[in-house]
N, C-alpha and C. Protein backbone atom coordinates (compact mmCIF):
# COMPACT_ATOMS: atom_id res chain seq x y z
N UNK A 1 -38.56 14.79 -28.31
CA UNK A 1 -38.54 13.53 -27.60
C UNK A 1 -39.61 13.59 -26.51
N UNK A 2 -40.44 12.64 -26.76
CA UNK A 2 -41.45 12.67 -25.78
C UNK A 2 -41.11 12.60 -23.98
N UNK A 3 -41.66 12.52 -22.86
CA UNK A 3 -41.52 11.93 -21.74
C UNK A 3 -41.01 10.65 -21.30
N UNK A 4 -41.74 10.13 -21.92
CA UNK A 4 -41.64 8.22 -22.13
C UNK A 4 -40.34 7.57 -22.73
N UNK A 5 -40.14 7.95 -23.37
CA UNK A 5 -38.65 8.02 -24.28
C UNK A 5 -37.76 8.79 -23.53
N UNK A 6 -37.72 10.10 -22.82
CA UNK A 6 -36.94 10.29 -22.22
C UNK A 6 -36.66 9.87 -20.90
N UNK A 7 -37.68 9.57 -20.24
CA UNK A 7 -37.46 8.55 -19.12
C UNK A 7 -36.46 7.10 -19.27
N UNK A 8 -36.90 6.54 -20.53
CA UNK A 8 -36.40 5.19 -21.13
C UNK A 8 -34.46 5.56 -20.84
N UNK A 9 -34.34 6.20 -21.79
CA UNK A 9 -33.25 6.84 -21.79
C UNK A 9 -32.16 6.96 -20.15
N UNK A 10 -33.07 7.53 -19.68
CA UNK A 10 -32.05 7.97 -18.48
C UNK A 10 -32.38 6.98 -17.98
N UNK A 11 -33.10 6.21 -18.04
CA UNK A 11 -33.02 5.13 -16.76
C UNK A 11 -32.14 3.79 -17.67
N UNK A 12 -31.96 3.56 -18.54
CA UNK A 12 -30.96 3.14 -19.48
C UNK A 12 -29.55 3.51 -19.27
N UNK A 13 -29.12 4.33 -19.18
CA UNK A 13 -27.73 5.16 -18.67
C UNK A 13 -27.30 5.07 -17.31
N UNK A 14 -28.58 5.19 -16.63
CA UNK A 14 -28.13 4.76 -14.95
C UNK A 14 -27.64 3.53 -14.68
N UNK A 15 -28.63 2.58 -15.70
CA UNK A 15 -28.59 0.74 -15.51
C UNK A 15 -27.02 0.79 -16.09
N UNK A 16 -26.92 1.57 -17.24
CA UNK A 16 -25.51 1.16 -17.82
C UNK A 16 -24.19 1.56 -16.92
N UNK A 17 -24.63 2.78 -15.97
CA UNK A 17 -23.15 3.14 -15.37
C UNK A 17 -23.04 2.07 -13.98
N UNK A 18 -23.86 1.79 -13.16
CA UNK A 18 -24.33 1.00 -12.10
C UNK A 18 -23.05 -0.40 -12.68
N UNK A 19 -23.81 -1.03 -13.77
CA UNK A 19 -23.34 -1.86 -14.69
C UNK A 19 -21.76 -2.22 -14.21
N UNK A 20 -20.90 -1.09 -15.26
CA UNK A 20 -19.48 -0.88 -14.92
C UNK A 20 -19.14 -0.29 -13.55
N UNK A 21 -19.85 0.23 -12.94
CA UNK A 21 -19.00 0.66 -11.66
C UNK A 21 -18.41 -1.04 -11.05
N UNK A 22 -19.59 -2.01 -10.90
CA UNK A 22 -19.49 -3.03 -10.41
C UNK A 22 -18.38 -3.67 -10.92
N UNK A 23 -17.46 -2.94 -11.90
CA UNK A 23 -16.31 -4.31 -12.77
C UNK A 23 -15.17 -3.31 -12.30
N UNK A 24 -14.91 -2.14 -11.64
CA UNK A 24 -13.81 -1.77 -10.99
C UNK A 24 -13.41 -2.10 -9.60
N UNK A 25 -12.07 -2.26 -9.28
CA UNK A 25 -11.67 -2.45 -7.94
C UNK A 25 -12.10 -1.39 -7.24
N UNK A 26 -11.87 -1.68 -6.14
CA UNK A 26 -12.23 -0.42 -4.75
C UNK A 26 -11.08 0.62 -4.87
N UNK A 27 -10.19 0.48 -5.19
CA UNK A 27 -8.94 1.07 -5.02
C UNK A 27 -8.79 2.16 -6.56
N UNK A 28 -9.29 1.54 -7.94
CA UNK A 28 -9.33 2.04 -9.37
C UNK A 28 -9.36 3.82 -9.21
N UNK A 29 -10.67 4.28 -8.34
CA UNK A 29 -10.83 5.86 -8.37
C UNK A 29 -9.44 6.61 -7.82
N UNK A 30 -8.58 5.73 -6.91
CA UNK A 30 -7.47 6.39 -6.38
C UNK A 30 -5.92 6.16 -6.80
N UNK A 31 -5.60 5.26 -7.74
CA UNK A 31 -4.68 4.59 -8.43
C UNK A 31 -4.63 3.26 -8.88
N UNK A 32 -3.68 2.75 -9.07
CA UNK A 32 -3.54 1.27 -9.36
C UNK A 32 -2.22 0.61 -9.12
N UNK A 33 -2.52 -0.53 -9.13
CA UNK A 33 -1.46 -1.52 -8.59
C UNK A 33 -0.86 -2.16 -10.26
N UNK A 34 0.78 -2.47 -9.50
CA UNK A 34 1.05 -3.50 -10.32
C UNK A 34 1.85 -4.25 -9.77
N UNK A 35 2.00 -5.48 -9.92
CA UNK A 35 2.70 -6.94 -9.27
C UNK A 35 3.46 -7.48 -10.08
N UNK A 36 4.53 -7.83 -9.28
CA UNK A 36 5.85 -8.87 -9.89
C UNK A 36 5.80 -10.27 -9.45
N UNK A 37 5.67 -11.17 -10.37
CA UNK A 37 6.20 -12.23 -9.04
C UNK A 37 7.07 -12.50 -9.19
N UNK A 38 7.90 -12.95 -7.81
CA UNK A 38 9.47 -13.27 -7.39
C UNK A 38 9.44 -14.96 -7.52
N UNK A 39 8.09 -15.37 -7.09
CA UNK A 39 8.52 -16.98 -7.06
C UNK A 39 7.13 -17.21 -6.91
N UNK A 40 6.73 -18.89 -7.09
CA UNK A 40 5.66 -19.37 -7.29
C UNK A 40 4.79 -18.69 -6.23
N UNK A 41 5.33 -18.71 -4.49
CA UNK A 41 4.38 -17.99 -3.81
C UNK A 41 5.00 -16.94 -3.52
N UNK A 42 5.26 -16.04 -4.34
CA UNK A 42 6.07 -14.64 -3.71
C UNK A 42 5.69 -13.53 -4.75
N UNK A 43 5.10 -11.87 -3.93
CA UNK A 43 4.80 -11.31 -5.12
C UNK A 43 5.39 -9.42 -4.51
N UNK A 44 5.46 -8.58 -5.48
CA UNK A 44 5.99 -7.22 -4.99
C UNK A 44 5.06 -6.61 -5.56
N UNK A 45 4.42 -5.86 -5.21
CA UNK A 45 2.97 -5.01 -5.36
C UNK A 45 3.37 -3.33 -4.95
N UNK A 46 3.23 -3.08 -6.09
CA UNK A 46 3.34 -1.58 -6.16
C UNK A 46 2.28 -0.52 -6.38
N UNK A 47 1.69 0.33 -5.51
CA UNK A 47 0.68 1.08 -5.72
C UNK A 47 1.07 2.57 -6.26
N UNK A 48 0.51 3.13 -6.86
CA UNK A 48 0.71 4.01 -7.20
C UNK A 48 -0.83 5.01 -7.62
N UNK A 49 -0.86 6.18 -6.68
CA UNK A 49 -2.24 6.99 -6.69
C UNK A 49 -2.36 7.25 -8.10
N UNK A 50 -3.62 8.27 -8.41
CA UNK A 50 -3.70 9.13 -9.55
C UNK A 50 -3.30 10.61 -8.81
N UNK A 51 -3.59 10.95 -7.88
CA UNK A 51 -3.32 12.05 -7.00
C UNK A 51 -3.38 12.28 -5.87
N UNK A 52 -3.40 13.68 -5.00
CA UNK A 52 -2.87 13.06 -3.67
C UNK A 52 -3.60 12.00 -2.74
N UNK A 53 -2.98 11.41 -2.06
CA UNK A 53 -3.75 10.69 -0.55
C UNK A 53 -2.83 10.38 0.40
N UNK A 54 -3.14 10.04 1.40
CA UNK A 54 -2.31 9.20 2.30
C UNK A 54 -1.67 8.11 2.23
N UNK A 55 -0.70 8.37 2.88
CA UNK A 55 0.35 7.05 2.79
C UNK A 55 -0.60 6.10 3.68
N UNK A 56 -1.45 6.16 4.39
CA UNK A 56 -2.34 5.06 5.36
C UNK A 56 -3.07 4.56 4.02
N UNK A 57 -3.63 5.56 3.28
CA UNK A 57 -4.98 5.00 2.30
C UNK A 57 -4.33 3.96 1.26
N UNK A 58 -2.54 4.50 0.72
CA UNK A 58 -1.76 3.95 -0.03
C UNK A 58 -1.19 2.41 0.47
N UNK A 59 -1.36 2.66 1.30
CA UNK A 59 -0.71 1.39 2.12
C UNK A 59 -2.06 0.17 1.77
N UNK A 60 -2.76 1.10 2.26
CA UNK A 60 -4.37 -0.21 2.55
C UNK A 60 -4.77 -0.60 1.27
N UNK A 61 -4.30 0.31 -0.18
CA UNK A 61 -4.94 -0.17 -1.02
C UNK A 61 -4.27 -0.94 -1.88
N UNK A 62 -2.67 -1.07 -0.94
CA UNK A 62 -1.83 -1.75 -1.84
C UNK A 62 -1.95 -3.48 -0.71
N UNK A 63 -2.62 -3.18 0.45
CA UNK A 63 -2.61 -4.66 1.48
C UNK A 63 -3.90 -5.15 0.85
N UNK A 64 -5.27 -4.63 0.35
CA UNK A 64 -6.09 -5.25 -0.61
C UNK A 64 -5.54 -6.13 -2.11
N UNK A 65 -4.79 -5.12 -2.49
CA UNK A 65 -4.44 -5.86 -4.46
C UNK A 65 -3.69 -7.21 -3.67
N UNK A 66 -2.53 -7.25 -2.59
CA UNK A 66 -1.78 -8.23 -1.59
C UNK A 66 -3.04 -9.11 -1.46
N UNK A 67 -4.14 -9.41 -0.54
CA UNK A 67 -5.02 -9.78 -0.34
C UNK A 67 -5.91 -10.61 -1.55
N UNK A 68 -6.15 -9.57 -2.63
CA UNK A 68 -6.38 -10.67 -4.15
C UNK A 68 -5.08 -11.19 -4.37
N UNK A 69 -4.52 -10.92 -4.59
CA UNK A 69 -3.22 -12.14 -5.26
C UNK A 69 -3.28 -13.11 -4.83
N UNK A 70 -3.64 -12.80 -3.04
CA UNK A 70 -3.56 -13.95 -2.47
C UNK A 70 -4.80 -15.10 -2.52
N UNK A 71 -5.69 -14.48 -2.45
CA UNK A 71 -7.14 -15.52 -2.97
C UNK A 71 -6.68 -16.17 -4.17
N UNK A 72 -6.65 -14.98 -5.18
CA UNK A 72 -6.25 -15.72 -6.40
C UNK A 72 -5.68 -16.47 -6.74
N UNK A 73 -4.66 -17.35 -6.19
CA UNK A 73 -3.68 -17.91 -6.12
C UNK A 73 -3.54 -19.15 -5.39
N UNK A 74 -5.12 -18.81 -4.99
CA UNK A 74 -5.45 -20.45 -4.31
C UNK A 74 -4.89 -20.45 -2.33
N UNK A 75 -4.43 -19.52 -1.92
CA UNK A 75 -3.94 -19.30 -0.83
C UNK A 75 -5.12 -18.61 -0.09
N UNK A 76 -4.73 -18.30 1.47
CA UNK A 76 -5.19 -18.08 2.76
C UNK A 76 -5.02 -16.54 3.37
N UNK A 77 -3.59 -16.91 3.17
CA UNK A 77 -2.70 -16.47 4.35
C UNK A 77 -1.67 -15.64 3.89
N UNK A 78 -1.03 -14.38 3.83
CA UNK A 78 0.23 -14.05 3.66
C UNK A 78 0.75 -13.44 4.51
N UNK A 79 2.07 -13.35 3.80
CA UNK A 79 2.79 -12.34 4.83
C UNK A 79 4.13 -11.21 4.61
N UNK A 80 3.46 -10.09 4.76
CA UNK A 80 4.53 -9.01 4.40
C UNK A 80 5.94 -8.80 4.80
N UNK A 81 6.80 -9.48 4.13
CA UNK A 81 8.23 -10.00 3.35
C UNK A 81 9.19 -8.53 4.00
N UNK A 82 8.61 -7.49 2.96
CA UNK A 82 9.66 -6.10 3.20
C UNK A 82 8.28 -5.07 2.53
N UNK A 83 8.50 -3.96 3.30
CA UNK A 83 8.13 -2.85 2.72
C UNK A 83 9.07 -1.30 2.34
N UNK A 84 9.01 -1.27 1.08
CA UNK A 84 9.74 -0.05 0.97
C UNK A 84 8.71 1.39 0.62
N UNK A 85 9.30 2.12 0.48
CA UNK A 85 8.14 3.84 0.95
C UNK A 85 9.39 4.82 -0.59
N UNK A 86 8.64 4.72 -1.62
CA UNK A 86 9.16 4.92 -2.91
C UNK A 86 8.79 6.17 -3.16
N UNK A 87 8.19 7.43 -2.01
CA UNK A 87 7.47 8.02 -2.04
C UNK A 87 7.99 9.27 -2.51
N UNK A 88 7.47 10.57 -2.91
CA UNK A 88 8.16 11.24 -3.62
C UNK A 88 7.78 12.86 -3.02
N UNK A 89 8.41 13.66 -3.38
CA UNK A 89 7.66 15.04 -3.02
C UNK A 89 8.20 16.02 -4.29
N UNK A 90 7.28 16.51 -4.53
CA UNK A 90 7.38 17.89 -5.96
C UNK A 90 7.35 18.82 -5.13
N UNK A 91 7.89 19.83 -5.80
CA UNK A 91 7.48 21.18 -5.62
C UNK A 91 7.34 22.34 -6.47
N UNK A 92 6.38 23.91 -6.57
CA UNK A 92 6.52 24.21 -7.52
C UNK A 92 7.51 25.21 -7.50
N UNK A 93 8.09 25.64 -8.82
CA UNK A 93 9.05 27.00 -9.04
C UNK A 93 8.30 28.22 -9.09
N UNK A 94 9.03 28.77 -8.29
CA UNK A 94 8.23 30.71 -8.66
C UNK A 94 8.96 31.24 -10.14
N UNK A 95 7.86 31.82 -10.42
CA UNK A 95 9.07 32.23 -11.71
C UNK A 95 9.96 33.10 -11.64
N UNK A 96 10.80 33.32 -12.38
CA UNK A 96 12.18 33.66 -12.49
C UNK A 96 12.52 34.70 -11.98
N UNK A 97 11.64 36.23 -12.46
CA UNK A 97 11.43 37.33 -11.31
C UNK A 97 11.37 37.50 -10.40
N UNK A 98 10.81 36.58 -9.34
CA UNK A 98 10.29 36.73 -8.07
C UNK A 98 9.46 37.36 -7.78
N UNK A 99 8.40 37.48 -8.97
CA UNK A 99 6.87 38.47 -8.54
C UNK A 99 6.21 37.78 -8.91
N UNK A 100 4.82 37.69 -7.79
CA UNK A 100 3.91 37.31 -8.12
C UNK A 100 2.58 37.37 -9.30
N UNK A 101 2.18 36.50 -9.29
CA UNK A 101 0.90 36.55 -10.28
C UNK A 101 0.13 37.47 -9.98
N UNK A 102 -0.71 38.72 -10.54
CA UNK A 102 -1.76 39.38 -9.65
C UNK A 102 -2.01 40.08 -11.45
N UNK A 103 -3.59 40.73 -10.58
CA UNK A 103 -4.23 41.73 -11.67
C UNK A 103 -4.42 43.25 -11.02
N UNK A 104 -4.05 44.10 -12.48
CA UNK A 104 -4.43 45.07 -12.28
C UNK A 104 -5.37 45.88 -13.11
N UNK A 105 -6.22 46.86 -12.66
CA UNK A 105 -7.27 47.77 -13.24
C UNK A 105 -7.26 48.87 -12.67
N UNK A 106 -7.95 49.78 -13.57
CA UNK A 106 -7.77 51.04 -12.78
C UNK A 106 -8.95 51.35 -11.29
N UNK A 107 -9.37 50.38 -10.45
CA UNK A 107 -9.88 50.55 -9.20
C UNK A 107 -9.20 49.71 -8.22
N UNK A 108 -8.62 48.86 -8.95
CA UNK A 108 -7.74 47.68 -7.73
C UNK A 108 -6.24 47.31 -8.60
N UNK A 109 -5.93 46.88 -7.47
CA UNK A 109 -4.40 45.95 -7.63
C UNK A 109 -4.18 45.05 -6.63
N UNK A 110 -3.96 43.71 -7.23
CA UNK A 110 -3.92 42.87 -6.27
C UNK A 110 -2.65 41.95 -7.28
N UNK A 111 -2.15 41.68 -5.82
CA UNK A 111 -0.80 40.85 -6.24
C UNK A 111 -0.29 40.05 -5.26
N UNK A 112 -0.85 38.54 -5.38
CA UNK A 112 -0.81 37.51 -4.10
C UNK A 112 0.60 37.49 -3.85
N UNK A 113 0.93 36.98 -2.29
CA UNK A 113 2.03 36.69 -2.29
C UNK A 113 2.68 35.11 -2.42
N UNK A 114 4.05 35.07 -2.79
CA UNK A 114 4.08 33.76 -3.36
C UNK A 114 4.01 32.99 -2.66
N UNK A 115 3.80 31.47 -2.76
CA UNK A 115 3.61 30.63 -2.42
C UNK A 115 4.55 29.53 -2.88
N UNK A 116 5.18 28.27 -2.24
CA UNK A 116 5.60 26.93 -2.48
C UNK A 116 4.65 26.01 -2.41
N UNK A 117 4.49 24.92 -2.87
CA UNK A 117 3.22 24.11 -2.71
C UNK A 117 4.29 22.68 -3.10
N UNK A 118 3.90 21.93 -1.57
CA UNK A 118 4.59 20.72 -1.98
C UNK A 118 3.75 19.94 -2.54
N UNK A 119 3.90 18.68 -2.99
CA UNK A 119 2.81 17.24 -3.40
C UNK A 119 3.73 16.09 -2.74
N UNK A 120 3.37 15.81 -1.75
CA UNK A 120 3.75 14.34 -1.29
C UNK A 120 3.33 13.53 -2.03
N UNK A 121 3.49 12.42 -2.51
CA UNK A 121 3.02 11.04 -3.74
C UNK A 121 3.28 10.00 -2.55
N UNK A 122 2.56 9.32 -2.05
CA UNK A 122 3.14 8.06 -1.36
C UNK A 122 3.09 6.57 -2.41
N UNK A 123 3.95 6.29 -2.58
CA UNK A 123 4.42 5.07 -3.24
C UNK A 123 5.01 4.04 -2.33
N UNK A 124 4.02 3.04 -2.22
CA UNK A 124 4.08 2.02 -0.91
C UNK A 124 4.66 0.71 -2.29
N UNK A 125 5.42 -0.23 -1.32
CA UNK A 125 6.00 -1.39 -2.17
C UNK A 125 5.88 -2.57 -1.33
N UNK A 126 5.41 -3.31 -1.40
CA UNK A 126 5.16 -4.20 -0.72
C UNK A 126 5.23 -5.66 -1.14
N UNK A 127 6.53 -6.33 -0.71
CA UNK A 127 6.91 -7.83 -0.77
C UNK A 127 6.38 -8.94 0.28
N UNK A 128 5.25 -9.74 -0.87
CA UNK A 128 4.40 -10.75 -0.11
C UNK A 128 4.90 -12.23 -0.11
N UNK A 129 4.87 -13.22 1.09
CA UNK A 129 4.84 -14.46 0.95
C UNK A 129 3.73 -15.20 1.16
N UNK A 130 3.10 -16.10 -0.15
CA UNK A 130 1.65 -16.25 0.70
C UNK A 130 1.95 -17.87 1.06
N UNK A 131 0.54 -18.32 2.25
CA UNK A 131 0.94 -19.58 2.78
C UNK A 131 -0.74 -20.04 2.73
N UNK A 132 -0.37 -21.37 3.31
CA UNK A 132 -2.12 -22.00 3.20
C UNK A 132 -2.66 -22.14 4.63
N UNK A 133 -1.40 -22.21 5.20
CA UNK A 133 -2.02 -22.27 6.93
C UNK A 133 -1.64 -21.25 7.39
N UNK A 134 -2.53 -20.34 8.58
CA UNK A 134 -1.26 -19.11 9.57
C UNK A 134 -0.02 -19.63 9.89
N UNK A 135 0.51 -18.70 10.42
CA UNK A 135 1.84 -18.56 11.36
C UNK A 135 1.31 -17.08 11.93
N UNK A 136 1.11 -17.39 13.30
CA UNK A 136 0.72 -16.73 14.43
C UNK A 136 1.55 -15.33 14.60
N UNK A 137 1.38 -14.41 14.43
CA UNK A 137 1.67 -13.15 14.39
C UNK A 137 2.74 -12.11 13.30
N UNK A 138 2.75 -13.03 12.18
CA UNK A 138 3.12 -12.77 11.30
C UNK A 138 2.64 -13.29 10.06
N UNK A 139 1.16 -13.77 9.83
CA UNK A 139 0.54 -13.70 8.30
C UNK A 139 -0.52 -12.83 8.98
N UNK A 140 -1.50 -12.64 7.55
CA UNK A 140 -2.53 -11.70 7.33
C UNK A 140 -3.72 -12.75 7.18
N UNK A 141 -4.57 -12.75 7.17
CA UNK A 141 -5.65 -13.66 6.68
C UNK A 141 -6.61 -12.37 5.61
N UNK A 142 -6.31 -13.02 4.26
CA UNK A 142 -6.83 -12.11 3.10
C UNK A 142 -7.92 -12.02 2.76
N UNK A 143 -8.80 -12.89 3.77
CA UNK A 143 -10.17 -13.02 3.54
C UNK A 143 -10.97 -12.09 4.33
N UNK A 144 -10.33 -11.90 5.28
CA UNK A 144 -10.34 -10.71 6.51
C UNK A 144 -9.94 -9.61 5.57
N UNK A 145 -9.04 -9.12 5.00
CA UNK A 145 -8.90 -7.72 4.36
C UNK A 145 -9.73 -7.48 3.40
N UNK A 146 -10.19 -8.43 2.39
CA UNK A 146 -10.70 -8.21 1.14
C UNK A 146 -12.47 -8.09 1.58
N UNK A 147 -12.74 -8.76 2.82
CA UNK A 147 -14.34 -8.75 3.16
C UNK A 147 -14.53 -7.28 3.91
N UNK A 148 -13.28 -6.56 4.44
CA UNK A 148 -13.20 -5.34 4.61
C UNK A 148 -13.50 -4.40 4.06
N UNK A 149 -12.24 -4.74 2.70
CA UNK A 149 -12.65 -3.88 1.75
C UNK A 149 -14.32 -3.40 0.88
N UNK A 150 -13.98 -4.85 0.57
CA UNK A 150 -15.25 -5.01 -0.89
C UNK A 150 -16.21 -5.31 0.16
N UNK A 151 -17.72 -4.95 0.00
CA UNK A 151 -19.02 -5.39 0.37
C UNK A 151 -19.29 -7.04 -0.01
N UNK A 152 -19.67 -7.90 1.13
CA UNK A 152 -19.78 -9.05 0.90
C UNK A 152 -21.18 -9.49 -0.49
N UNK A 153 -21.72 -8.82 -1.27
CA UNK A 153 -22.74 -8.73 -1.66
C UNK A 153 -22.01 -9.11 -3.33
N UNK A 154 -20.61 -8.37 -3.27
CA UNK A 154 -19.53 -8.21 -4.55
C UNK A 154 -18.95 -9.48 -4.52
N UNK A 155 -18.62 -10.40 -3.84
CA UNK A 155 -17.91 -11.43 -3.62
C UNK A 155 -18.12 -12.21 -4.88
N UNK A 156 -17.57 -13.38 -5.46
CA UNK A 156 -17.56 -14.06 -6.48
C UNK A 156 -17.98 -15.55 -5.79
């Protein structure tokens, strides 16, 4: 393959990933949402990571998907209803012996000592009412969160 052709190529692949990055949410690399609706303006938005993060990052990326529903939907304004914290913690088992993992050879021996390792999961739930006008210290204005989020450049 010549130069020319291989240049073609990679700069073909760049255009193509550039491409799709632009058709994922902000939130996609860290989990995803899913929504119920309760009533014409009422919705329960559930985030859920791919792995760990913060319950702050979980929260914000579940008040964004809140924030589209709410554009989407022809609305302004919402306002967070109830939040529940669905959140979870693992942990691992030592095995059954109680000895650790380690290697041996005939110049060393090494044999870590054990360890517990928790995983916090934060699972944020969040029940929205959306409206077309504020109410003063209790809606959100979604145009304000989502111009936060997303770069105004992404806008539709």
């Amino acid at each position: 393959m010549c130069f020319l052709q291989l240049r073609q190529a990679l700069v073909s692949i760049v255009c193509v990933i550039v491409l799709f990055s632009g058709c994922a949410t902000p939130y996609a690399t860290i989990g995803e949402s899913s929504e119920t609706q309760l009533a014409a303006d009422s919705y329960r938005v559930l985030f859920s990571p791919t792995g760990y993060i913060s319950w702050d990052l979980a929260y914000r990326a579940a008040l964004l998907r809140c924030a589209e529903l709410t554009i989407g939907n022809g609305y302004r304004y919402f306002g967070v209803v109830a939040i529940n914290n669905y959140s979870s913690a693992t942990n691992f088992e030592p095995p059954e012996n109680g000895m650790g993992h380690g290697f041996y050879d005939a110049c060393t021996a090494y044999n870590p000592p054990q360890s517990l390792s928790i995983t916090y999961w934060p699972l944020p739930a969040l029940t929205i009412r959306m409206f077309k006008g504020p109410i003063p210290g209790v809606t959100l204005d979604a145009t304000i969160i989502r111009n936060r989020a997303i770069p105004a450049s992404v806008h539709k």
